[in-house]
Protein backbone atom coordinates (compact mmCIF):
# COMPACT_ATOMS: atom_id res chain seq x y z
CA UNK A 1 81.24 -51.04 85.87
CA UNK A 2 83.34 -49.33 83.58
CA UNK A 3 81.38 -47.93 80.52
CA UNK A 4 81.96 -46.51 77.03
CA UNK A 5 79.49 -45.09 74.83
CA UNK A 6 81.13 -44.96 71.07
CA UNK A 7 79.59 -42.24 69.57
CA UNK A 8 78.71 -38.20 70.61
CA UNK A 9 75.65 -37.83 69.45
CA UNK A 10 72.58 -36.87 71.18
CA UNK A 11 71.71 -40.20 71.81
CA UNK A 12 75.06 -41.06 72.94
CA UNK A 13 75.52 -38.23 74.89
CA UNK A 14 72.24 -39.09 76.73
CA UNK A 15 72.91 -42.28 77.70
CA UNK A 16 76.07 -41.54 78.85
CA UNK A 17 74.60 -39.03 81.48
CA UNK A 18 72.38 -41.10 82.41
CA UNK A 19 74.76 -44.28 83.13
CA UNK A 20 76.79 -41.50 84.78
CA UNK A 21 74.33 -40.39 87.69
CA UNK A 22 72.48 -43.44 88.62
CA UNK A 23 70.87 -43.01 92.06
CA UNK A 24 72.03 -39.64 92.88
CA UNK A 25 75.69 -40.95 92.89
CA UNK A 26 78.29 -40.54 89.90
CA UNK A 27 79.99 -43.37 88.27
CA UNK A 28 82.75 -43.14 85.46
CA UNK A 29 81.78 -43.61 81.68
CA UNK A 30 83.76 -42.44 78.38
CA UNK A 31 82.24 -41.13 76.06
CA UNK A 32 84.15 -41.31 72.28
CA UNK A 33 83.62 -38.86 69.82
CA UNK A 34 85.29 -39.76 66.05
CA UNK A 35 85.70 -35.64 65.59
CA UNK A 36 88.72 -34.56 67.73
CA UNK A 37 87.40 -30.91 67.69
CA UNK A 38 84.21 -32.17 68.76
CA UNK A 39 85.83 -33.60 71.80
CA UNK A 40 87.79 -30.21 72.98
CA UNK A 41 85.13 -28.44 73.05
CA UNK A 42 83.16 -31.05 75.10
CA UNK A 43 86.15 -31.19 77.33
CA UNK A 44 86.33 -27.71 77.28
CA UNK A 45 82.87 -26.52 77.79
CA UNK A 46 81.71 -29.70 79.60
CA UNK A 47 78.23 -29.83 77.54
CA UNK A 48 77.75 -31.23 73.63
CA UNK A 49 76.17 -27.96 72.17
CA UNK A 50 76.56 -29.19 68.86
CA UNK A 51 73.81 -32.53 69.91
CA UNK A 52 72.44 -31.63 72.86
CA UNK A 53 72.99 -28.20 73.81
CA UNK A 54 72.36 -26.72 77.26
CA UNK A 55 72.60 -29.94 79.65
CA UNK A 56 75.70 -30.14 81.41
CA UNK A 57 78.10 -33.37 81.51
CA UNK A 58 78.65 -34.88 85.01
CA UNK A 59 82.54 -34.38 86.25
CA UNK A 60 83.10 -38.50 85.68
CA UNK A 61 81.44 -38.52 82.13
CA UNK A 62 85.26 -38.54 80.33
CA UNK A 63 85.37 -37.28 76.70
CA UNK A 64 88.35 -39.69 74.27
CA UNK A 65 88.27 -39.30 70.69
CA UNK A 66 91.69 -41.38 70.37
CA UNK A 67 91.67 -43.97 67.33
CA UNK A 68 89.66 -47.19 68.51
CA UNK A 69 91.74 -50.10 68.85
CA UNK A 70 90.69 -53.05 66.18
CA UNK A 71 92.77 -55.56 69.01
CA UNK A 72 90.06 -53.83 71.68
CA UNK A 73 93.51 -54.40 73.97
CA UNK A 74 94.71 -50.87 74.29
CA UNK A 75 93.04 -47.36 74.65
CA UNK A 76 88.96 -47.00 75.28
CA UNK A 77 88.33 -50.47 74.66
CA UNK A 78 91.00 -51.96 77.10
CA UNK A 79 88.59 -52.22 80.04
CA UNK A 80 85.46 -51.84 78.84
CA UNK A 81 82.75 -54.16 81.31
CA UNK A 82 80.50 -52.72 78.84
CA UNK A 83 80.24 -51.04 75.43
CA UNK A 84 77.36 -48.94 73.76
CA UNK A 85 77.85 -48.35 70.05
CA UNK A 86 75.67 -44.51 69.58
CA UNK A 87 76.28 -43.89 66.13
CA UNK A 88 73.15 -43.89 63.20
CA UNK A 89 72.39 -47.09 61.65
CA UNK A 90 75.00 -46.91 58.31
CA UNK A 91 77.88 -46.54 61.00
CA UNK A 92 76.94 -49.76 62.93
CA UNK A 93 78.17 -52.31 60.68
CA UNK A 94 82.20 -50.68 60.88
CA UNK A 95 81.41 -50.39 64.61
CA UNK A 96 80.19 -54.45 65.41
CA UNK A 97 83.18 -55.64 63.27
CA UNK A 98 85.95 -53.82 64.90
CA UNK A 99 84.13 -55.23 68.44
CA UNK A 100 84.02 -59.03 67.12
CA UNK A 101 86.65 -60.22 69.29
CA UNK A 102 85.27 -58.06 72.73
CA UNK A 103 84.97 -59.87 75.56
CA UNK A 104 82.87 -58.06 76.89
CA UNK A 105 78.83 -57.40 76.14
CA UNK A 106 78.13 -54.66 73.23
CA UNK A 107 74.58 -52.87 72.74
CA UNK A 108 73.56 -50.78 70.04
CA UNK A 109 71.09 -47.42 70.67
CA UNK A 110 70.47 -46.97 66.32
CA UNK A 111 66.85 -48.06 64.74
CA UNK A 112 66.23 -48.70 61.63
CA UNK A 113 67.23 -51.00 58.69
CA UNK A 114 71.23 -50.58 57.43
CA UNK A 115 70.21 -49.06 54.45
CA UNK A 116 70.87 -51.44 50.68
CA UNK A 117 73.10 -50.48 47.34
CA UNK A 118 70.27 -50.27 44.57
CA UNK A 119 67.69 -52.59 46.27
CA UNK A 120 69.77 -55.26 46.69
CA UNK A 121 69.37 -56.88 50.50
CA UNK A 122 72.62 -58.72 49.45
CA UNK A 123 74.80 -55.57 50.00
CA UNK A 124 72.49 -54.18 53.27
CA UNK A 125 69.04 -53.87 54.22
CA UNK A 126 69.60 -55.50 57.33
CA UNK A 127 68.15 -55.09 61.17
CA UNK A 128 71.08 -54.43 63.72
CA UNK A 129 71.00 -58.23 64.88
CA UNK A 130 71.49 -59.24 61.44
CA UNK A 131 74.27 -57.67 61.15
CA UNK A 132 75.46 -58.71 64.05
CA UNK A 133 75.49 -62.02 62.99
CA UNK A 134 76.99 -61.74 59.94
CA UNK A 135 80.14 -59.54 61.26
CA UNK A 136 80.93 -60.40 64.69
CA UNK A 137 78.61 -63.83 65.11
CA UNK A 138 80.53 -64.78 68.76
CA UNK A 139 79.99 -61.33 70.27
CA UNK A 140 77.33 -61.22 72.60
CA UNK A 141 75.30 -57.86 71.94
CA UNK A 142 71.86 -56.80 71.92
CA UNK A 143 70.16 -53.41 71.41
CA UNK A 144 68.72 -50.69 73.70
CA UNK A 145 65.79 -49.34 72.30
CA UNK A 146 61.92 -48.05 73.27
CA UNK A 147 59.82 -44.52 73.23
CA UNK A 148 62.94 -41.90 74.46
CA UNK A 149 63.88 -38.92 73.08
CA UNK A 150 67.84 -37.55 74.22
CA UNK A 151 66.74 -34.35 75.26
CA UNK A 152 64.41 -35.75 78.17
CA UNK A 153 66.66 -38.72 79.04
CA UNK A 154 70.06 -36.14 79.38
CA UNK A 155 67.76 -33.87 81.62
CA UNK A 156 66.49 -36.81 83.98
CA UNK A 157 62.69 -37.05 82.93
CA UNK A 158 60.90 -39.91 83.64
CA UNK A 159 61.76 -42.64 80.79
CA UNK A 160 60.93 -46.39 80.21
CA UNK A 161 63.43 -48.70 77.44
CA UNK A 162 64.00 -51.85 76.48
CA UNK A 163 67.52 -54.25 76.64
CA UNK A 164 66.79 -56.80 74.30
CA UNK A 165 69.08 -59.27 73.29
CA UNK A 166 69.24 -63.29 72.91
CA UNK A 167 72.11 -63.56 75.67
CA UNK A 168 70.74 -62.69 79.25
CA UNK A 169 73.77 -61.49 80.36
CA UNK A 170 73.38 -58.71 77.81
CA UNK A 171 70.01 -57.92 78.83
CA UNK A 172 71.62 -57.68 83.05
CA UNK A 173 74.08 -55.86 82.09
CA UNK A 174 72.10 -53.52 80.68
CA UNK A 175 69.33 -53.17 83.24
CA UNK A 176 72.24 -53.04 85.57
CA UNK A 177 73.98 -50.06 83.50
CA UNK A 178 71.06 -47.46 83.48
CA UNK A 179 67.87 -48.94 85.41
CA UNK A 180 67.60 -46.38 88.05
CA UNK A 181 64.62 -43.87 89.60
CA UNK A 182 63.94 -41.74 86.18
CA UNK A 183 65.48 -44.54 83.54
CA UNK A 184 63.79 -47.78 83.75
CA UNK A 185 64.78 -50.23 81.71
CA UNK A 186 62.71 -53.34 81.05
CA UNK A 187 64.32 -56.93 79.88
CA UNK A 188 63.07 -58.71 76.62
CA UNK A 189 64.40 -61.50 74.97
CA UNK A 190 62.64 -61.11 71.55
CA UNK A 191 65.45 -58.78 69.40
CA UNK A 192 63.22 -59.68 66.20
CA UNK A 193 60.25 -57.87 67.34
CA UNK A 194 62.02 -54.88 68.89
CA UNK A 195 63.96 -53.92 66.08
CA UNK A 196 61.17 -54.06 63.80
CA UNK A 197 59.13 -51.99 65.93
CA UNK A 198 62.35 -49.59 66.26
CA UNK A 199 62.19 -49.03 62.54
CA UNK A 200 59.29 -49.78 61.06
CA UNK A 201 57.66 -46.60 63.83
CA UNK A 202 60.32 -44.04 61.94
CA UNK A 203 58.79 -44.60 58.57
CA UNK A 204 55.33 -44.38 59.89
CA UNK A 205 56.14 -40.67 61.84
CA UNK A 206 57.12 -39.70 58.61
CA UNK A 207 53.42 -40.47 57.51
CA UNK A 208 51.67 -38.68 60.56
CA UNK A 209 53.84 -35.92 60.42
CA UNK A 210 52.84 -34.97 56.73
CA UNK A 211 49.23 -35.77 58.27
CA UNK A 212 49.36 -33.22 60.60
CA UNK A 213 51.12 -31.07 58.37
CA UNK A 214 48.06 -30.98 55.99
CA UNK A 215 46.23 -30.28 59.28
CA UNK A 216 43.87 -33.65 58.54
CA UNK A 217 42.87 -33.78 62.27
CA UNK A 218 43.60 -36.02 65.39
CA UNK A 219 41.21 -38.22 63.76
CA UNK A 220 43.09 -39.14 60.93
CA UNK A 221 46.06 -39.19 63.14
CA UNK A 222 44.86 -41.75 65.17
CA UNK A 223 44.01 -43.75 62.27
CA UNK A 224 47.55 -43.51 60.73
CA UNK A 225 48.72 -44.94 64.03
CA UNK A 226 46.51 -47.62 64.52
CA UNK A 227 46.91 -49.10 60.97
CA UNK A 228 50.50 -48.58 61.46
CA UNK A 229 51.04 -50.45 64.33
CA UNK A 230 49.24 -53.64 62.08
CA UNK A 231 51.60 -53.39 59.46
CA UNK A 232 54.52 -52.95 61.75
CA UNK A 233 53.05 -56.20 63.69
CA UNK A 234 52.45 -58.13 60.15
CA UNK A 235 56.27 -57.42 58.76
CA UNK A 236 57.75 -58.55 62.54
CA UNK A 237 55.49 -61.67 62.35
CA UNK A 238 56.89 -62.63 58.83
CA UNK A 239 60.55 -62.11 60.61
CA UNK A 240 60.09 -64.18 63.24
CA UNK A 241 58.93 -61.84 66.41
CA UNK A 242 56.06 -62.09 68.58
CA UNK A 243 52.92 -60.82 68.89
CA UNK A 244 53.02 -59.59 72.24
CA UNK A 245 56.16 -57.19 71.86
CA UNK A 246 54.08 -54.85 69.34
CA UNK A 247 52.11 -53.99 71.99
CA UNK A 248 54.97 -53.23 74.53
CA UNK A 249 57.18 -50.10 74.90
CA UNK A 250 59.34 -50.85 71.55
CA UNK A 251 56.50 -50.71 69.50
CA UNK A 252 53.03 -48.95 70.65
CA UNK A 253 54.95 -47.13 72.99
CA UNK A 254 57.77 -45.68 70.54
CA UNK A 255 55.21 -45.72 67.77
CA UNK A 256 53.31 -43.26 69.63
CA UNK A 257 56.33 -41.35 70.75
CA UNK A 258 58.03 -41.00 67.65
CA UNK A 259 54.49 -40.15 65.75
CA UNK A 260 52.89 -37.92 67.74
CA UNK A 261 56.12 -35.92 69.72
CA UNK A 262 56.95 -32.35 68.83
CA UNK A 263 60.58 -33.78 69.28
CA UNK A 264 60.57 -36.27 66.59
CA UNK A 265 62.47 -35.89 63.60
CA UNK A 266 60.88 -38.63 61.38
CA UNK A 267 57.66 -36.33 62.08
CA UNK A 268 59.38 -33.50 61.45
CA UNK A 269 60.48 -34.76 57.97
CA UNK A 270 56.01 -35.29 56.95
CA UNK A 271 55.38 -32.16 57.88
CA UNK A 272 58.27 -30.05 56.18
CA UNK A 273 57.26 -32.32 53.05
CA UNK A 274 53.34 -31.05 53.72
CA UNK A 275 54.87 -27.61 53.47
CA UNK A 276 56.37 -28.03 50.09
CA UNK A 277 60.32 -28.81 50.65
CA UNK A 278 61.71 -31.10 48.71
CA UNK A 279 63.72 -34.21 50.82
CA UNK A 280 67.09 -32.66 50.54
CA UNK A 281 65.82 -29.30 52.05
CA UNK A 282 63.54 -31.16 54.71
CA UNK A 283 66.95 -33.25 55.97
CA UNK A 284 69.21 -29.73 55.67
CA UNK A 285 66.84 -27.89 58.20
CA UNK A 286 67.15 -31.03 60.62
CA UNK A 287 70.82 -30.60 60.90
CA UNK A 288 70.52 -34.77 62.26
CA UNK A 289 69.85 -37.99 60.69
CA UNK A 290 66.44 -38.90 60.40
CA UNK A 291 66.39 -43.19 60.36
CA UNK A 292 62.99 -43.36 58.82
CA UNK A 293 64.12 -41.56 55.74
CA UNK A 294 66.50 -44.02 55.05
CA UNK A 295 64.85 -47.26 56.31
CA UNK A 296 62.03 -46.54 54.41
CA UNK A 297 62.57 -48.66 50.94
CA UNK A 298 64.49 -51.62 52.93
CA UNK A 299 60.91 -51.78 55.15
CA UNK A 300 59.34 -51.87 51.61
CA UNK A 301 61.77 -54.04 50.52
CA UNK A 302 61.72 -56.88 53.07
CA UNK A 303 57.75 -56.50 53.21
CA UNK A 304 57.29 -57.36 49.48
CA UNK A 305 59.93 -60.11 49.63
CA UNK A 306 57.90 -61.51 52.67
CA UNK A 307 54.31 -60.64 50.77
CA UNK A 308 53.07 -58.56 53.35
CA UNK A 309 50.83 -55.76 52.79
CA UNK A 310 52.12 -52.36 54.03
CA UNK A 311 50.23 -49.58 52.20
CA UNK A 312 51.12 -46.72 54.58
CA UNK A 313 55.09 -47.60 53.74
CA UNK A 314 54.49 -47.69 50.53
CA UNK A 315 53.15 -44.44 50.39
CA UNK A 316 55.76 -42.94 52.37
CA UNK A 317 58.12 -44.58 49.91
CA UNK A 318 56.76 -43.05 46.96
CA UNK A 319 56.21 -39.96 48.82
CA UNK A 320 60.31 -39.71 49.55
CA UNK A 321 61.16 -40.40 46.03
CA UNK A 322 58.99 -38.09 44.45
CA UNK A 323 56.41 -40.38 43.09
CA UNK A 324 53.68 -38.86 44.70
CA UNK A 325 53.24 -35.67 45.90
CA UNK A 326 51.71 -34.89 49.61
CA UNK A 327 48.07 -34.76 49.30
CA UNK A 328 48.18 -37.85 46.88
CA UNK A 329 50.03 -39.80 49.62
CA UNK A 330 47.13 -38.93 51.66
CA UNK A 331 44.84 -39.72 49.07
CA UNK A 332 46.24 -43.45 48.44
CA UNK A 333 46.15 -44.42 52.45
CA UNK A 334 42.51 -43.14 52.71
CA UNK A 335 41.39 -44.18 49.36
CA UNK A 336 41.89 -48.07 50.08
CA UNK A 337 39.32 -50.54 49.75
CA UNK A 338 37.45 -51.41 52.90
CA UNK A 339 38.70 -54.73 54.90
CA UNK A 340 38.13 -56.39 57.73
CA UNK A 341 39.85 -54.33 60.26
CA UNK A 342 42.53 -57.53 61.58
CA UNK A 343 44.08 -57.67 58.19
């Protein structure tokens, strides 16, 4: 199986190692970069240290940052069996319509909602798979998503995702790719539910972290989880997805991943916030995109379009554009009126 990863991020870079020693055994993957210095030094110092510093890159992971091909007949593309697109979520939309025509099957490893011009869903807001349809509709594609951060996947640790898509052929390619003895990779046909839980988790870290950073407790924690994983269930319901996959690894799991890990950058962004920074400064020190930041009013968006109630969102929204400040955030989650504990 030949197999290129578009993209040299950490994310990218991860996956690529890992597609690269399945098993014990090497196999050959390329890995594109878009920053030709980027790629030298790769070549030259056979490790990213700008993404993923100190894990080295097997001898068959290949490093190309030649132009991509919009034909997908010459260069990278040529002979791809399989292609993973690693870049964040604004980048995917460029990426899925210069693949249209590829034969061959296309996954994407970004979560979150393509962020929208002024509130408009007309000009973005979108989940990958809407995209998807609306670029490259006859390209069969899918996403690869569930609780992983790149550091632990680049260094082998134990690690459990999900290859959803509507095509199975997708979803066996993919298990196919980068199932093996530390990276297990699970099958699911519901693309709906997964990428909502991929997104909607990022916003809610963002909530936790600023939790923790106003040292609330584990109990409070835990209750900024739990309600989160209802509203992240209510806004996939409204879009179509089951039930079930909320409570699988691309949404309890990653929920709980992305909330609670000291390697989470969505949490990261709360508690820099609890500290005093302002957004800009918060995103500076992370020196990588943080989804949930920029998800965060399309989730709002969609959810009021939809009329579902998602208070902890909300909160985070008005908490990112100033609105609120942190320990009135806090105040408006815990402040709510008493329900019944399913709605």
């Amino acid at each position: 199986m030949n197999i290129v990863v578009l993209g040299a991020g950490a994310w990218g870079t991860a996956l690529a190692i890992g597609a690269a020693s399945q098993d014990g055994q090497f196999r050959q993957v390329t890995l594109w970069a878009r920053d030709a210095q980027q790629a030298a030094e790769m070549r030259e110092q056979r490790e990213n240290r700008r993404y993923l510093p100190g894990v080295e890159l097997p001898p068959t992971v290949s490093i190309d940052c030649d132009p991509l091909d919009a034909a997908c007949s010459a260069g990278v593309l040529a002979n791809a069996d399989l292609v993973i697109i690693g870049t964040p979520m604004a980048g995917l939309r460029g990426m899925l319509a210069l693949l249209a025509a590829h034969p061959a099957p296309v996954a994407w490893l970004c979560k979150g909602f393509e962020a929208s011009v002024h509130g408009d869903l007309n000009s973005g807001g979108w989940l990958g798979h809407e995209i998807r349809a609306q670029v490259a509709p006859r390209l069969k594609a899918g996403v690869l998503s569930g609780p992983s951060f790149a550091q632990e996947v680049a260094r082998g640790q134990p690690t459990a995702l999900v290859a959803a898509s509507e095509h199975a052929s997708v979803r066996d390619v993919l298990v196919a790719a980068f199932h093996g003895p530390a990276l297990r990779v699970y099958a699911n046909d519901d693309i709906v539910g997964v990428e909502v839980g991929g997104a909607v988790k990022n916003v809610l870290a963002i909530a936790t972290g600023l939790c923790d950073g106003l040292d609330l407790g584990l109990n409070a924690r835990a209750a900024l989880v739990t309600r989160g994983l209802a509203e992240m269930t209510r806004l996939g319901l409204a879009l179509g997805a089951r039930a079930e996959t909320f409570m699988g690894l691309s949404g309890l799991g990653d929920l709980v991943l992305t909330a609670t890990g000291d390697l989470s950058r969505n949490r990261r962004v709360g508690q820099l916030l609890s500290q005093g920074m302002t957004l800009q400064q918060a995103l500076d020190s992370l020196g990588h995109v943080a989804e949930g930041v920029y998800s965060a009013r399309t989730v709002v968006q969609r959810a009021r379009l939809l009329g579902v109630d998602m208070p902890i969102s909300e909160a985070v929204v008005a908490l990112l554009e100033g609105r609120l400040r942190p320990a009135q955030a806090v105040a408006a989650l815990m402040g709510r009126d008493p329900k019944e504990e399913g709605l």
